[in-house]
C-alpha atoms as a PDB file:
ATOM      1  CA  UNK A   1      12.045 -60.437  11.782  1.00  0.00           C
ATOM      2  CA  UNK A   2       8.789 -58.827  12.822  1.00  0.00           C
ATOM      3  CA  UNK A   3       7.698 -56.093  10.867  1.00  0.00           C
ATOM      4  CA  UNK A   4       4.741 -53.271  11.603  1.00  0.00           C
ATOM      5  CA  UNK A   5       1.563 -53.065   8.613  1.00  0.00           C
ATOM      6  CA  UNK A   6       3.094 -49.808   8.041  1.00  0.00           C
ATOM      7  CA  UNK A   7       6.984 -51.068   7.688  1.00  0.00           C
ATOM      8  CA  UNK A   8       5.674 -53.649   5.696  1.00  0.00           C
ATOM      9  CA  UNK A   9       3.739 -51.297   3.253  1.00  0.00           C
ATOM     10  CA  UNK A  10       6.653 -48.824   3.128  1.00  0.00           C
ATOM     11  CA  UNK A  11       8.850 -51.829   1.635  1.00  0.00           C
ATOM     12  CA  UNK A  12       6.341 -53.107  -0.808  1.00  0.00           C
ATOM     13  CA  UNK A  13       4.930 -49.933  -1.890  1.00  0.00           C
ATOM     14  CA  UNK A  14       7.708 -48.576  -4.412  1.00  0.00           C
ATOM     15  CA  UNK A  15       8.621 -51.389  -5.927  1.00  0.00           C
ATOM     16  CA  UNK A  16       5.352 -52.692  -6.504  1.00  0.00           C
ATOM     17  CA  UNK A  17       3.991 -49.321  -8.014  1.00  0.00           C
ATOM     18  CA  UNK A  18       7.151 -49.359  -9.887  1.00  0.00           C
ATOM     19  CA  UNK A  19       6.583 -52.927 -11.567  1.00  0.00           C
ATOM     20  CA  UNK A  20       2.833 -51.841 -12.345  1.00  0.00           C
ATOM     21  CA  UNK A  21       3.786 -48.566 -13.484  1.00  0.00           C
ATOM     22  CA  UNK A  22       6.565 -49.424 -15.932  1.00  0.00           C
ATOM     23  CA  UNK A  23       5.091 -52.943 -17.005  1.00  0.00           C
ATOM     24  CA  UNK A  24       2.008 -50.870 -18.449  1.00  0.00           C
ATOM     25  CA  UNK A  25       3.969 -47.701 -19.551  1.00  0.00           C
ATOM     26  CA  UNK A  26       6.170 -49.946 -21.962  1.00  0.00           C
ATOM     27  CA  UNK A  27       3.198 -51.153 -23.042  1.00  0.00           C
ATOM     28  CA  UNK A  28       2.079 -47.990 -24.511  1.00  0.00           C
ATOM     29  CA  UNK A  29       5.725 -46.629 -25.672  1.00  0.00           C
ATOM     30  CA  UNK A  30       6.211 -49.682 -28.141  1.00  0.00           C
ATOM     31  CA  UNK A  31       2.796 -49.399 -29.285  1.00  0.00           C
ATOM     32  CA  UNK A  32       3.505 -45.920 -30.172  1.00  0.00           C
ATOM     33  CA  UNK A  33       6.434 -47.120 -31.531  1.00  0.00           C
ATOM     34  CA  UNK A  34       5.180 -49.290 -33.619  1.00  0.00           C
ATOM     35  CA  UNK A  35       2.704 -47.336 -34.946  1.00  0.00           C
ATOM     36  CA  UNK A  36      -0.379 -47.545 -32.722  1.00  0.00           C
ATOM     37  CA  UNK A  37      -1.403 -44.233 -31.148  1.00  0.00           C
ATOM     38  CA  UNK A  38      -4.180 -45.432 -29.125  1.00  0.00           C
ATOM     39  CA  UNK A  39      -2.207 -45.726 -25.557  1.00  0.00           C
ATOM     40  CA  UNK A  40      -0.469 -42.712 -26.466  1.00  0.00           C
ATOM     41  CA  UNK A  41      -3.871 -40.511 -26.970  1.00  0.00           C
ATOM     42  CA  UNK A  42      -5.334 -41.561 -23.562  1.00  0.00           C
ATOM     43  CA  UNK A  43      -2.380 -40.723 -21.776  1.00  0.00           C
ATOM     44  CA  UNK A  44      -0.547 -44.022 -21.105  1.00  0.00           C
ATOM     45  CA  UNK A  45       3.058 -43.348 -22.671  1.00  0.00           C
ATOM     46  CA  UNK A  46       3.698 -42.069 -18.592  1.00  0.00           C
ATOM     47  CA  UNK A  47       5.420 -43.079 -15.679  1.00  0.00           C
ATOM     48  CA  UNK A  48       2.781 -41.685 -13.600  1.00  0.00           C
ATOM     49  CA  UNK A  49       1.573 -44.521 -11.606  1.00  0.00           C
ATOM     50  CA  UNK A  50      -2.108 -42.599 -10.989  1.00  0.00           C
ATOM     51  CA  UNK A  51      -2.422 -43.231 -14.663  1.00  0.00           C
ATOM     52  CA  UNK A  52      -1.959 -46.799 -14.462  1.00  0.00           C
ATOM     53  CA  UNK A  53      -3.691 -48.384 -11.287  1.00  0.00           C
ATOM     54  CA  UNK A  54      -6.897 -49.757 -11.290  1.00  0.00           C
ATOM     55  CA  UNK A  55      -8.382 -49.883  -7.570  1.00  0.00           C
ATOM     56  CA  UNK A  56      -9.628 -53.251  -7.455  1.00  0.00           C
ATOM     57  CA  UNK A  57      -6.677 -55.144  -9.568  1.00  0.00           C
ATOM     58  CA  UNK A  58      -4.064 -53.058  -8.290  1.00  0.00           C
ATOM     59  CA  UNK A  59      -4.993 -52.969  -4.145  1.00  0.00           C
ATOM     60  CA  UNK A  60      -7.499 -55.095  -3.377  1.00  0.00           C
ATOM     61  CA  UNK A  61      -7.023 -58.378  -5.507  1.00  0.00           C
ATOM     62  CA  UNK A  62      -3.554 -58.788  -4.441  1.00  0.00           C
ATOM     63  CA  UNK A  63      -4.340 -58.439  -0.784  1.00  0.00           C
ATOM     64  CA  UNK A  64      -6.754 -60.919  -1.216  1.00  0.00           C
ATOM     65  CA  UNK A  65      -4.693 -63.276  -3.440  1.00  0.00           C
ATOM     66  CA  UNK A  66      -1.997 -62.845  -0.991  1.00  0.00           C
ATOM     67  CA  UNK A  67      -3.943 -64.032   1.605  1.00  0.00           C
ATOM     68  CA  UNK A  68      -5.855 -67.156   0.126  1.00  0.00           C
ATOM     69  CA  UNK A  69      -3.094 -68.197  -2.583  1.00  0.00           C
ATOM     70  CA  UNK A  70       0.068 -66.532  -1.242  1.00  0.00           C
ATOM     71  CA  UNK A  71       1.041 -65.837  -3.902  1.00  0.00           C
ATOM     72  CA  UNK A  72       1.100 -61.833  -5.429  1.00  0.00           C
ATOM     73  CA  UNK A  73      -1.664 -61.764  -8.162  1.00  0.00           C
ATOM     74  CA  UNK A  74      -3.126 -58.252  -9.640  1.00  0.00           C
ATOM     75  CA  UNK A  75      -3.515 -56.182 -12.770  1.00  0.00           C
ATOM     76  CA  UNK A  76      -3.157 -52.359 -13.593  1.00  0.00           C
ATOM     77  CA  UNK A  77      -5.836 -50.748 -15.818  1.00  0.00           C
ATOM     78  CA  UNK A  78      -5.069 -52.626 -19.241  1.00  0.00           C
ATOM     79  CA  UNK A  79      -3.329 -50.160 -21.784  1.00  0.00           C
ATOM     80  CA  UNK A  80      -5.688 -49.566 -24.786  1.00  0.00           C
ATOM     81  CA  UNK A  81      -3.901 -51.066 -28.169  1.00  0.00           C
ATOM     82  CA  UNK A  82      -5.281 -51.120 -31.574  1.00  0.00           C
ATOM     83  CA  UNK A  83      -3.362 -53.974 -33.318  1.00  0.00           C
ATOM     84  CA  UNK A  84      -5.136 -52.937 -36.558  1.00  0.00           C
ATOM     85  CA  UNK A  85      -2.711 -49.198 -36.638  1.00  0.00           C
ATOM     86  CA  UNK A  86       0.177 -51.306 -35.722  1.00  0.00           C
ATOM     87  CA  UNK A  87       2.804 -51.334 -39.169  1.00  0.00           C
ATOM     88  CA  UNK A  88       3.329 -55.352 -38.950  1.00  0.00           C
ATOM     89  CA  UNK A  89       0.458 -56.231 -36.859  1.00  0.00           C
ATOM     90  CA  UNK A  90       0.940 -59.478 -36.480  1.00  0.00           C
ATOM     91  CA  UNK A  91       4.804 -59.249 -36.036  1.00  0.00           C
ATOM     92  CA  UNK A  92       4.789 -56.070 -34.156  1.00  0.00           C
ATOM     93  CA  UNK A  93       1.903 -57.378 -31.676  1.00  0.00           C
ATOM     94  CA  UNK A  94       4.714 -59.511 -30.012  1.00  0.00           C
ATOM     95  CA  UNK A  95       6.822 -56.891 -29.081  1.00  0.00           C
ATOM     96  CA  UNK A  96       4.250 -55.061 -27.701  1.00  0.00           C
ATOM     97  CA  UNK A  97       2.872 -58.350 -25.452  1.00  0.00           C
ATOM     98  CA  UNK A  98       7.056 -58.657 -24.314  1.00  0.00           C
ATOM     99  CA  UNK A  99       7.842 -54.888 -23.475  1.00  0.00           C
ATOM    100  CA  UNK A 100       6.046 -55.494 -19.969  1.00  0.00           C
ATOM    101  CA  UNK A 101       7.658 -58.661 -19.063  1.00  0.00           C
ATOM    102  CA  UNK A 102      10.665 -57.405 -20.263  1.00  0.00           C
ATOM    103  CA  UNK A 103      10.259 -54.095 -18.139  1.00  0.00           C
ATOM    104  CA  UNK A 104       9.711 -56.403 -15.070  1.00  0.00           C
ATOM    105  CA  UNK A 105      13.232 -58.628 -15.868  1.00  0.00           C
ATOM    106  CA  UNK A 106      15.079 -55.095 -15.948  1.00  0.00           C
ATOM    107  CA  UNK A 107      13.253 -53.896 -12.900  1.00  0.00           C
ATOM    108  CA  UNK A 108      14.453 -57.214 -11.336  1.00  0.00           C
ATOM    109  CA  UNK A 109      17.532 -56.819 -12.200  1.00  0.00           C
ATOM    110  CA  UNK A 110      18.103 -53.305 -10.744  1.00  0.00           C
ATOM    111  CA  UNK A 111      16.532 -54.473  -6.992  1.00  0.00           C
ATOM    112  CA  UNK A 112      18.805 -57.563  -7.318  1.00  0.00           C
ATOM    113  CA  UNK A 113      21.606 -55.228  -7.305  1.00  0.00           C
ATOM    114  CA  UNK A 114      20.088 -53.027  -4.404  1.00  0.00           C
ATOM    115  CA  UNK A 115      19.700 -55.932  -2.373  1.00  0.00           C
ATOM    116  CA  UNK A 116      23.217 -57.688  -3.317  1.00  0.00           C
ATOM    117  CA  UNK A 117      24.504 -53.609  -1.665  1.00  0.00           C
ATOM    118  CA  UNK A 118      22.130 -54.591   1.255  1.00  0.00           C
ATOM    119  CA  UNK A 119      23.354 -57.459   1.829  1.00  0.00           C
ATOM    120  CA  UNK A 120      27.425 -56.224   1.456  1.00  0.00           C
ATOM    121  CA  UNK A 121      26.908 -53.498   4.074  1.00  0.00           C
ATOM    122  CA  UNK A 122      27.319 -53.811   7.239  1.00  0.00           C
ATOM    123  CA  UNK A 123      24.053 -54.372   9.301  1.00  0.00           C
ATOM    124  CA  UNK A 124      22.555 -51.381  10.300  1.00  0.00           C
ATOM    125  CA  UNK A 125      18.861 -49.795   9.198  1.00  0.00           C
ATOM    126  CA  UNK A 126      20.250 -48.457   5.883  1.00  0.00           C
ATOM    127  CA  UNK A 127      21.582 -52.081   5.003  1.00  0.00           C
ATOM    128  CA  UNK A 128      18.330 -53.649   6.308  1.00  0.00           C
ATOM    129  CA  UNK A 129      15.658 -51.291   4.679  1.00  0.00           C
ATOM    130  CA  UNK A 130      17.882 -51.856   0.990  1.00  0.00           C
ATOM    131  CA  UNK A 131      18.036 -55.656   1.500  1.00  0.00           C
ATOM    132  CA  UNK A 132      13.838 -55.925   2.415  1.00  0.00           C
ATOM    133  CA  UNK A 133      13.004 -53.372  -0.282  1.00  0.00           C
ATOM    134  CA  UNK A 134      15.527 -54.970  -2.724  1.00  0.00           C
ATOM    135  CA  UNK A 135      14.070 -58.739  -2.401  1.00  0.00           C
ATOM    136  CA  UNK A 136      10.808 -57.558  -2.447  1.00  0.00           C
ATOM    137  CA  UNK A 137      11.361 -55.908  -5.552  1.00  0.00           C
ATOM    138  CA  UNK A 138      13.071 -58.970  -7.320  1.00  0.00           C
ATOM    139  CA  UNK A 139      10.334 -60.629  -6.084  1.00  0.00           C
ATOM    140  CA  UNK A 140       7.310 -58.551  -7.271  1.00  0.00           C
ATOM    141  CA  UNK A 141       8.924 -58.368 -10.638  1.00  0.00           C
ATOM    142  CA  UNK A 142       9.842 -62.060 -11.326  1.00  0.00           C
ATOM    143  CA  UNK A 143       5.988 -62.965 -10.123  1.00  0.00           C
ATOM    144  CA  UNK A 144       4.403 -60.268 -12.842  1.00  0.00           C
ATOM    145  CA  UNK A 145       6.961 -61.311 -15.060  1.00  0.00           C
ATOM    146  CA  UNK A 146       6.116 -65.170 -14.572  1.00  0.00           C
ATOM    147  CA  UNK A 147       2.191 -64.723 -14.219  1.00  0.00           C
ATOM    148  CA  UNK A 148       2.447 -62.413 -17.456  1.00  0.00           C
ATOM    149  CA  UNK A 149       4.027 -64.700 -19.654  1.00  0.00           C
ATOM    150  CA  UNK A 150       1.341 -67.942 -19.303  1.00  0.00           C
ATOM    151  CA  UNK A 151       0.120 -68.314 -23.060  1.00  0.00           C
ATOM    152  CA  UNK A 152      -3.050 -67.536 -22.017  1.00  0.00           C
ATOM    153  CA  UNK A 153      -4.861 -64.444 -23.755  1.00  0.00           C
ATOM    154  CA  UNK A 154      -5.415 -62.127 -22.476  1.00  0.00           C
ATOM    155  CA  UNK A 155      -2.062 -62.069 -20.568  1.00  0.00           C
ATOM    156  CA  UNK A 156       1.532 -60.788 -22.454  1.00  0.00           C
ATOM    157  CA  UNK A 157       2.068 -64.754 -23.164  1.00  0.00           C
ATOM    158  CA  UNK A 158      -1.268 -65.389 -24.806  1.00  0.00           C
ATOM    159  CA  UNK A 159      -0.679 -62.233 -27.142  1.00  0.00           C
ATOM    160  CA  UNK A 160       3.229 -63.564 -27.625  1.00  0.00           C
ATOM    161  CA  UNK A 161       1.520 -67.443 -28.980  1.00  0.00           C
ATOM    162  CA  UNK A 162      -0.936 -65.426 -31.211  1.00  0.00           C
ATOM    163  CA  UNK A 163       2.051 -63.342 -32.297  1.00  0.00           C
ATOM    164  CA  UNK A 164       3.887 -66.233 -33.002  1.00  0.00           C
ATOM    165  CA  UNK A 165       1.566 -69.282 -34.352  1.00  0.00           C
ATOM    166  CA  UNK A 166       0.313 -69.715 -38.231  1.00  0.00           C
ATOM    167  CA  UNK A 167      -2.620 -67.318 -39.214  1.00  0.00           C
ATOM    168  CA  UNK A 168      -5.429 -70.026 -38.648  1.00  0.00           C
ATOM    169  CA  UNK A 169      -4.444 -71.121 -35.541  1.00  0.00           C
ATOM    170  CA  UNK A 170      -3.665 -67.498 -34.198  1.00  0.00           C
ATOM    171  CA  UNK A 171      -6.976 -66.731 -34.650  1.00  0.00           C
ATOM    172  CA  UNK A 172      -8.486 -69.995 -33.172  1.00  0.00           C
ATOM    173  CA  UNK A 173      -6.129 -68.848 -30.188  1.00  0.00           C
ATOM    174  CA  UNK A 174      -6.970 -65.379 -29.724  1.00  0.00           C
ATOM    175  CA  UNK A 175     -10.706 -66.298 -29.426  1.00  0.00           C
ATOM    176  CA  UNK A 176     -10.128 -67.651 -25.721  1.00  0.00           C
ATOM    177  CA  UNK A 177      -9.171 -64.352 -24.608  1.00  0.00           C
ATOM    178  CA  UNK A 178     -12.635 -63.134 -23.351  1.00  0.00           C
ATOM    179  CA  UNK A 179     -12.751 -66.632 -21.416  1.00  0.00           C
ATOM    180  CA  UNK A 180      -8.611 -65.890 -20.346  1.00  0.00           C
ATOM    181  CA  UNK A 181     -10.100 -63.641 -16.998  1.00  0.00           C
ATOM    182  CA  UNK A 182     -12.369 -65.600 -15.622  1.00  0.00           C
ATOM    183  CA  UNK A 183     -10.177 -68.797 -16.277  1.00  0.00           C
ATOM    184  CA  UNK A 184      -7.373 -66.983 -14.161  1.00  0.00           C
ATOM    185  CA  UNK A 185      -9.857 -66.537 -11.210  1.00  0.00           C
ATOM    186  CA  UNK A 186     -10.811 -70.026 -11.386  1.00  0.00           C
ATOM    187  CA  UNK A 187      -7.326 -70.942 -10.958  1.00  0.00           C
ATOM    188  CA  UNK A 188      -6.129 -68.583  -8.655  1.00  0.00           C
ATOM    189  CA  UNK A 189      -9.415 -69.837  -6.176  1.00  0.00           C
ATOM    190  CA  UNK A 190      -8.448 -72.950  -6.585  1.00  0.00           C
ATOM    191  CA  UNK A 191      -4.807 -72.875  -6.063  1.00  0.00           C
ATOM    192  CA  UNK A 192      -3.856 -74.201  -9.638  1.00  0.00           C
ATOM    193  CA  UNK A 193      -2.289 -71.174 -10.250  1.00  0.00           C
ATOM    194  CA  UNK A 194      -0.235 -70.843  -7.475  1.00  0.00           C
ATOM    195  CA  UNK A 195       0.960 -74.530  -8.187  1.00  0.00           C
ATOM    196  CA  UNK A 196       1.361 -73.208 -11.774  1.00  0.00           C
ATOM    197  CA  UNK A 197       3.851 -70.325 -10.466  1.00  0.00           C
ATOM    198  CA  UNK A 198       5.768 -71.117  -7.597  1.00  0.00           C
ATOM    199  CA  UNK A 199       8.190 -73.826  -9.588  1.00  0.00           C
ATOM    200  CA  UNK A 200       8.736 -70.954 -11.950  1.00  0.00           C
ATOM    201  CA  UNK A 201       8.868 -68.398  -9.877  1.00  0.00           C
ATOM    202  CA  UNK A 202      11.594 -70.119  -7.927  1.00  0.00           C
ATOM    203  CA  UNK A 203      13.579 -71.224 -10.928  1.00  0.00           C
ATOM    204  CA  UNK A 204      13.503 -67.749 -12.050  1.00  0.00           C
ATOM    205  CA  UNK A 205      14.932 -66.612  -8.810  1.00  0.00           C
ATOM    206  CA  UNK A 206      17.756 -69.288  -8.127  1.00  0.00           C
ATOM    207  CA  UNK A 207      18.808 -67.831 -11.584  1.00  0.00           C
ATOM    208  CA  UNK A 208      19.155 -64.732 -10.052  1.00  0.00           C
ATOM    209  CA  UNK A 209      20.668 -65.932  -7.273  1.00  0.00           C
ATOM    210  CA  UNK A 210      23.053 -67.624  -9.576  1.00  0.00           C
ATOM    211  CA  UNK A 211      23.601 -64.608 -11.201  1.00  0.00           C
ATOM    212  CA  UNK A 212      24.028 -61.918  -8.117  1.00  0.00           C
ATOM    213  CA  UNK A 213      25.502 -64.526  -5.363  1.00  0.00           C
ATOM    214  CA  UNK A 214      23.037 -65.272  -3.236  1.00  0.00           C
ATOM    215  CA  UNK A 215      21.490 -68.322  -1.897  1.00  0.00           C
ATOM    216  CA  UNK A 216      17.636 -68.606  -3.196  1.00  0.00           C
ATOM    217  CA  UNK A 217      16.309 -70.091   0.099  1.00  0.00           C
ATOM    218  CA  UNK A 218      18.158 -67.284   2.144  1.00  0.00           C
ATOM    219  CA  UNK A 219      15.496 -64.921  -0.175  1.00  0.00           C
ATOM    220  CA  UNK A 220      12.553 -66.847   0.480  1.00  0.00           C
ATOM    221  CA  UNK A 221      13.006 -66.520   3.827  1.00  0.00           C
ATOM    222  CA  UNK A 222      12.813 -62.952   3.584  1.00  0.00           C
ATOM    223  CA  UNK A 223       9.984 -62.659   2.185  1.00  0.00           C
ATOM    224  CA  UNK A 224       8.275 -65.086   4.082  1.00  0.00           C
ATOM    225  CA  UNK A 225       9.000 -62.615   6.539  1.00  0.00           C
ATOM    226  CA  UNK A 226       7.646 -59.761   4.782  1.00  0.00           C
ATOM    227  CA  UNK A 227       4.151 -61.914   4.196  1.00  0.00           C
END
Protein backbone atom coordinates (compact mmCIF):
# COMPACT_ATOMS: atom_id res chain seq x y z
CA UNK A 1 0.00 0.00 0.00
CA UNK A 2 1.70 3.15 -1.22
CA UNK A 3 0.45 6.20 0.04
CA UNK A 4 1.12 10.10 -1.20
CA UNK A 5 2.78 12.78 1.82
CA UNK A 6 -0.51 14.31 1.46
CA UNK A 7 -2.76 10.91 1.88
CA UNK A 8 -0.60 10.14 4.54
CA UNK A 9 -1.08 13.52 6.42
CA UNK A 10 -4.85 13.51 5.73
CA UNK A 11 -4.98 10.08 7.81
CA UNK A 12 -2.80 11.12 10.64
CA UNK A 13 -3.90 14.57 10.97
CA UNK A 14 -7.38 14.19 12.89
CA UNK A 15 -6.66 11.73 15.01
CA UNK A 16 -3.49 12.96 16.09
CA UNK A 17 -4.85 16.59 16.78
CA UNK A 18 -7.62 14.81 18.41
CA UNK A 19 -5.34 12.78 20.97
CA UNK A 20 -3.32 16.13 21.67
CA UNK A 21 -6.30 18.14 21.88
CA UNK A 22 -8.40 16.09 24.29
CA UNK A 23 -5.34 14.58 26.31
CA UNK A 24 -4.57 18.34 27.37
CA UNK A 25 -8.24 19.61 27.51
CA UNK A 26 -9.04 16.89 30.27
CA UNK A 27 -6.26 18.08 31.80
CA UNK A 28 -7.66 21.39 32.48
CA UNK A 29 -11.51 20.23 33.04
CA UNK A 30 -10.52 18.02 36.17
CA UNK A 31 -8.34 20.62 37.41
CA UNK A 32 -11.20 22.90 37.34
CA UNK A 33 -12.98 20.32 38.78
CA UNK A 34 -11.13 19.83 41.42
CA UNK A 35 -10.72 23.10 42.35
CA UNK A 36 -7.78 24.59 40.45
CA UNK A 37 -8.71 27.48 38.15
CA UNK A 38 -5.44 28.07 36.67
CA UNK A 39 -6.01 26.02 33.18
CA UNK A 40 -9.37 27.29 33.19
CA UNK A 41 -8.24 31.21 33.32
CA UNK A 42 -5.77 30.84 30.39
CA UNK A 43 -8.16 29.28 28.27
CA UNK A 44 -7.39 25.52 28.35
CA UNK A 45 -10.87 23.94 29.47
CA UNK A 46 -11.29 23.85 25.17
CA UNK A 47 -11.37 21.53 22.51
CA UNK A 48 -9.79 23.95 20.31
CA UNK A 49 -6.71 22.30 19.18
CA UNK A 50 -4.96 26.02 18.31
CA UNK A 51 -5.10 26.32 22.04
CA UNK A 52 -3.22 23.33 22.72
CA UNK A 53 -0.26 22.77 20.17
CA UNK A 54 3.02 23.81 20.71
CA UNK A 55 5.00 24.10 17.24
CA UNK A 56 8.05 22.37 18.06
CA UNK A 57 6.52 19.38 20.40
CA UNK A 58 3.52 19.05 18.48
CA UNK A 59 5.04 19.07 14.51
CA UNK A 60 8.41 18.98 14.46
CA UNK A 61 9.62 16.55 17.32
CA UNK A 62 7.46 13.84 16.19
CA UNK A 63 8.61 14.04 12.62
CA UNK A 64 11.88 13.81 13.81
CA UNK A 65 11.29 11.07 16.43
CA UNK A 66 9.49 9.27 13.79
CA UNK A 67 12.24 9.23 11.70
CA UNK A 68 15.31 8.37 14.04
CA UNK A 69 13.28 6.22 16.75
CA UNK A 70 10.13 5.22 14.85
CA UNK A 71 8.41 5.52 17.18
CA UNK A 72 5.58 8.71 17.63
CA UNK A 73 7.07 10.97 20.42
CA UNK A 74 5.72 14.77 21.04
CA UNK A 75 4.09 17.06 23.57
CA UNK A 76 1.29 19.81 23.37
CA UNK A 77 1.87 23.09 25.27
CA UNK A 78 1.73 21.73 29.00
CA UNK A 79 -1.64 22.84 30.73
CA UNK A 80 -0.84 25.28 33.62
CA UNK A 81 -1.99 23.53 37.16
CA UNK A 82 -1.62 24.91 40.54
CA UNK A 83 -1.69 21.81 42.83
CA UNK A 84 -1.65 24.23 45.81
CA UNK A 85 -5.81 25.47 44.79
CA UNK A 86 -6.52 21.89 44.26
CA UNK A 87 -9.22 20.71 47.44
CA UNK A 88 -7.11 17.33 48.21
CA UNK A 89 -3.95 18.20 46.59
CA UNK A 90 -2.24 15.41 47.02
CA UNK A 91 -5.23 13.01 46.30
CA UNK A 92 -6.77 15.11 43.68
CA UNK A 93 -3.26 15.61 41.79
CA UNK A 94 -3.74 11.94 40.56
CA UNK A 95 -6.75 12.39 38.87
CA UNK A 96 -5.63 15.20 37.22
CA UNK A 97 -2.09 13.29 35.97
CA UNK A 98 -4.85 10.18 34.70
CA UNK A 99 -7.59 12.35 32.88
CA UNK A 100 -5.12 12.51 29.76
CA UNK A 101 -4.21 8.97 29.59
CA UNK A 102 -7.52 8.15 30.25
CA UNK A 103 -8.80 10.55 27.38
CA UNK A 104 -6.32 8.70 25.04
CA UNK A 105 -7.80 4.89 26.16
CA UNK A 106 -11.39 6.35 25.23
CA UNK A 107 -10.10 7.95 22.10
CA UNK A 108 -8.65 4.45 21.35
CA UNK A 109 -11.41 2.89 21.90
CA UNK A 110 -13.70 4.92 19.57
CA UNK A 111 -11.01 4.48 16.34
CA UNK A 112 -10.90 0.75 17.30
CA UNK A 113 -14.47 0.68 16.53
CA UNK A 114 -14.06 2.86 13.26
CA UNK A 115 -11.55 0.62 12.06
CA UNK A 116 -13.35 -2.82 13.20
CA UNK A 117 -16.49 -0.86 10.49
CA UNK A 118 -13.47 -0.51 8.07
CA UNK A 119 -12.51 -3.53 8.17
CA UNK A 120 -16.45 -5.18 7.97
CA UNK A 121 -17.18 -3.22 4.78
CA UNK A 122 -16.64 -4.21 1.78
CA UNK A 123 -13.38 -2.84 0.13
CA UNK A 124 -13.87 0.20 -1.50
CA UNK A 125 -12.27 3.95 -0.62
CA UNK A 126 -14.84 4.57 2.16
CA UNK A 127 -13.81 1.13 3.85
CA UNK A 128 -10.10 1.86 3.18
CA UNK A 129 -9.85 5.60 4.32
CA UNK A 130 -11.97 4.32 7.89
CA UNK A 131 -9.65 1.30 8.35
CA UNK A 132 -6.10 3.67 7.79
CA UNK A 133 -7.59 6.54 9.80
CA UNK A 134 -9.04 4.09 12.41
CA UNK A 135 -5.55 2.17 13.14
CA UNK A 136 -3.81 5.17 13.08
CA UNK A 137 -5.89 6.53 15.63
CA UNK A 138 -5.68 3.41 18.01
CA UNK A 139 -2.32 3.74 17.40
CA UNK A 140 -1.54 7.44 18.20
CA UNK A 141 -3.59 7.05 21.31
CA UNK A 142 -2.16 3.81 22.85
CA UNK A 143 1.58 5.44 22.15
CA UNK A 144 0.56 8.90 24.19
CA UNK A 145 -1.21 6.81 26.44
CA UNK A 146 1.90 4.40 27.00
CA UNK A 147 4.69 7.22 26.78
CA UNK A 148 2.40 9.28 29.31
CA UNK A 149 2.14 6.89 31.91
CA UNK A 150 6.25 6.15 32.56
CA UNK A 151 6.62 7.25 36.36
CA UNK A 152 8.77 9.72 35.34
CA UNK A 153 7.89 13.47 36.35
CA UNK A 154 7.15 15.36 34.56
CA UNK A 155 4.97 12.94 32.50
CA UNK A 156 1.05 11.86 33.78
CA UNK A 157 2.93 8.67 35.44
CA UNK A 158 5.52 10.60 37.38
CA UNK A 159 2.64 12.94 38.80
CA UNK A 160 0.38 9.50 39.37
CA UNK A 161 3.78 7.92 41.77
CA UNK A 162 3.95 11.36 43.56
CA UNK A 163 0.17 11.15 43.90
CA UNK A 164 0.40 7.92 45.20
CA UNK A 165 3.76 7.35 47.42
CA UNK A 166 4.16 8.44 51.35
CA UNK A 167 4.72 12.28 51.87
CA UNK A 168 8.63 11.98 52.18
CA UNK A 169 9.21 10.04 49.39
CA UNK A 170 6.67 12.04 47.13
CA UNK A 171 8.62 14.82 47.57
CA UNK A 172 12.09 13.13 47.07
CA UNK A 173 10.21 12.00 43.75
CA UNK A 174 8.82 15.06 42.47
CA UNK A 175 12.29 16.74 42.65
CA UNK A 176 13.45 14.78 39.38
CA UNK A 177 10.93 16.45 37.41
CA UNK A 178 13.08 19.41 36.10
CA UNK A 179 15.72 16.57 35.12
CA UNK A 180 12.34 14.28 33.65
CA UNK A 181 12.79 16.40 29.94
CA UNK A 182 16.01 16.19 29.24
CA UNK A 183 16.17 12.49 30.55
CA UNK A 184 13.37 11.70 27.88
CA UNK A 185 15.60 13.18 25.07
CA UNK A 186 18.43 11.22 26.18
CA UNK A 187 16.43 8.21 25.79
CA UNK A 188 14.55 8.84 22.90
CA UNK A 189 18.34 9.64 21.02
CA UNK A 190 19.44 6.76 22.15
CA UNK A 191 16.73 4.38 21.40
CA UNK A 192 16.07 3.33 25.13
CA UNK A 193 12.89 4.68 24.86
CA UNK A 194 11.71 3.16 21.97
CA UNK A 195 12.91 -0.25 23.52
CA UNK A 196 11.05 1.03 26.63
CA UNK A 197 7.65 1.37 24.48
CA UNK A 198 7.28 -0.90 21.80
CA UNK A 199 6.69 -4.18 24.26
CA UNK A 200 4.01 -2.02 25.78
CA UNK A 201 2.78 -0.52 23.12
CA UNK A 202 2.17 -3.87 21.51
CA UNK A 203 0.71 -5.51 24.57
CA UNK A 204 -1.60 -2.69 24.77
CA UNK A 205 -2.71 -3.27 21.27
CA UNK A 206 -3.07 -7.20 21.12
CA UNK A 207 -5.49 -6.26 24.02
CA UNK A 208 -7.34 -4.40 21.74
CA UNK A 209 -7.17 -6.71 19.27
CA UNK A 210 -8.42 -9.16 21.77
CA UNK A 211 -11.04 -7.01 22.55
CA UNK A 212 -12.37 -5.75 18.86
CA UNK A 213 -11.31 -9.08 16.77
CA UNK A 214 -8.53 -8.38 15.06
CA UNK A 215 -5.20 -9.86 14.63
CA UNK A 216 -2.37 -7.38 16.19
CA UNK A 217 0.25 -8.15 13.47
CA UNK A 218 -2.46 -7.56 10.67
CA UNK A 219 -2.37 -3.72 12.47
CA UNK A 220 1.19 -3.36 12.51
CA UNK A 221 1.34 -3.93 9.16
CA UNK A 222 -0.75 -1.10 8.51
CA UNK A 223 0.93 1.17 9.95
CA UNK A 224 4.11 0.16 8.84
CA UNK A 225 2.56 1.16 5.80
CA UNK A 226 1.47 4.44 6.85
CA UNK A 227 5.33 5.18 8.18
Amino acid sequence: MELSIVQKISVFALPVLLAITLHEAAHAFVARYFGDMTAYAAGRVSVNPLRHIDLVGTIVVPLISLLIADIFFGWAKPVPVNFANLRNPKKNMLWVAAAGPLANLVMALGWACMFKVGVALAPGSSATWLVLVGACGIFVNVVLMVLNLLPLPPLDGGRIAVSLLPHHLAWKFAKIERFGFPILIVLLLTGVLGMILSPLIRFSVAGFGTLFGFQSGDFFRIIAALS
